[in-house]
C-alpha atoms as a PDB file:
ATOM      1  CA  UNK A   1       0.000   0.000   0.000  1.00  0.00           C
ATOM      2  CA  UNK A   2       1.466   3.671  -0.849  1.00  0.00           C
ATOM      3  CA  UNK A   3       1.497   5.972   1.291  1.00  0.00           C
ATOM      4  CA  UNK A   4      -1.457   7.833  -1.091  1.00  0.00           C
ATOM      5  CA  UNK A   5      -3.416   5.154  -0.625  1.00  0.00           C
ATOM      6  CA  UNK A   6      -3.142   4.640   2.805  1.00  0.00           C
ATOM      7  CA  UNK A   7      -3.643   8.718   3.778  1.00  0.00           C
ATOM      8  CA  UNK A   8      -6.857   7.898   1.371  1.00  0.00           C
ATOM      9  CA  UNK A   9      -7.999   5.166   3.458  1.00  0.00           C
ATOM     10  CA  UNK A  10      -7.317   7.399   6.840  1.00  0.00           C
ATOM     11  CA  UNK A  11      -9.052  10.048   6.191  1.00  0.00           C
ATOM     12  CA  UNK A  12     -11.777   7.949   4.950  1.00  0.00           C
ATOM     13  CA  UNK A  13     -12.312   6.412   8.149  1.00  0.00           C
ATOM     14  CA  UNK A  14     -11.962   9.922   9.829  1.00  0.00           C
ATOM     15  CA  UNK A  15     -15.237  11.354   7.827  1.00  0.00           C
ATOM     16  CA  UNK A  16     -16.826   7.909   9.303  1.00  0.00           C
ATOM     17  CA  UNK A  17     -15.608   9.054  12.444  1.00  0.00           C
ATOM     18  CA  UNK A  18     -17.029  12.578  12.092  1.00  0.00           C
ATOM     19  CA  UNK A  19     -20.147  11.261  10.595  1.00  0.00           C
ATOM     20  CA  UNK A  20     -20.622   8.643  14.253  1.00  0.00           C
ATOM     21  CA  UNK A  21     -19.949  11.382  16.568  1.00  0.00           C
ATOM     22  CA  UNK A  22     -22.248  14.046  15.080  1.00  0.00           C
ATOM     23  CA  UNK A  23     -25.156  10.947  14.797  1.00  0.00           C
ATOM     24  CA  UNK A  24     -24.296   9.942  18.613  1.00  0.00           C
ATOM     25  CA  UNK A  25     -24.422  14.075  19.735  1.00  0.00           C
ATOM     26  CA  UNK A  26     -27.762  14.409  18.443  1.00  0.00           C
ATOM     27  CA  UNK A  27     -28.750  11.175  20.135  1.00  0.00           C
ATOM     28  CA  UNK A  28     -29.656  12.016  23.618  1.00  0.00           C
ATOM     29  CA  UNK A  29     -29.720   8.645  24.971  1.00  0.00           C
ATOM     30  CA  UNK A  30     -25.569   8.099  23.419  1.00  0.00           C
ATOM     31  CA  UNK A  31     -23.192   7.579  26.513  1.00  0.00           C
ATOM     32  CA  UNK A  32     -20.904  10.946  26.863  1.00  0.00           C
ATOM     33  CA  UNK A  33     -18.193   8.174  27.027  1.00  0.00           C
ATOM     34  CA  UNK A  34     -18.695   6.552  23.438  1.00  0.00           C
ATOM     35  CA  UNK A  35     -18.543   9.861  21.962  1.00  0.00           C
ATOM     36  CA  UNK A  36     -15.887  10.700  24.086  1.00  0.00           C
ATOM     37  CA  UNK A  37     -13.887   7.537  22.656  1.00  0.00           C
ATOM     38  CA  UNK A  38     -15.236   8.272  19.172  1.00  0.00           C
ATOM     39  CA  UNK A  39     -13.180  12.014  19.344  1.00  0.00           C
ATOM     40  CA  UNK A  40     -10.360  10.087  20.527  1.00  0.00           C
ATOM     41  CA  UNK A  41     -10.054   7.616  17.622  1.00  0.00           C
ATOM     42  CA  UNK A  42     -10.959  10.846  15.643  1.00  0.00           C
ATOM     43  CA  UNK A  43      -7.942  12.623  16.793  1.00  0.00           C
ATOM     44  CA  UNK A  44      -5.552  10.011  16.689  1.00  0.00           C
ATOM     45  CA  UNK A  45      -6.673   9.254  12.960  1.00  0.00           C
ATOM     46  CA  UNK A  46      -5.917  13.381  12.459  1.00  0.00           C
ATOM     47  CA  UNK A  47      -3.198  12.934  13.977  1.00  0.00           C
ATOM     48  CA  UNK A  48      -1.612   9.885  11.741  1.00  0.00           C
ATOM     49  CA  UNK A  49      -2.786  12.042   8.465  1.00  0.00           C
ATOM     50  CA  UNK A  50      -0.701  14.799   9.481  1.00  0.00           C
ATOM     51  CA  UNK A  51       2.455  12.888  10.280  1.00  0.00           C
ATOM     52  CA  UNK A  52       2.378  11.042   7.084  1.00  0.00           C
ATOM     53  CA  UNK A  53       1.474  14.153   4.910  1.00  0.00           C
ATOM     54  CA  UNK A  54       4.967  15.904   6.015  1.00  0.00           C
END
């Protein structure tokens, strides 16, 4: 896998990510801890995208 491909595939997931925690927000009966996990997998993901873009 290239490095291309795999940024693709990150920031991929990271929309998904974005896409779970804005569902689970507007969900009033979604534990403060799953979205709190869901930022968290969010920002590491972010994180990972940035280091391999340099």
């Amino acid at each position: 896998m290239t490095i291309a491909s795999h940024l693709v595939e990150l920031r991929r997931k990271h929309d998904n990510l974005s896409e779970m925690v804005e569902q689970a927000q507007r969900n009033p009966s979604t534990d403060a801890l799953k979205i709190a996990e869901l930022k968290k997998q969010k920002l590491r993901l972010k994180e990972e995208i940035t280091r391999l873009s340099h």
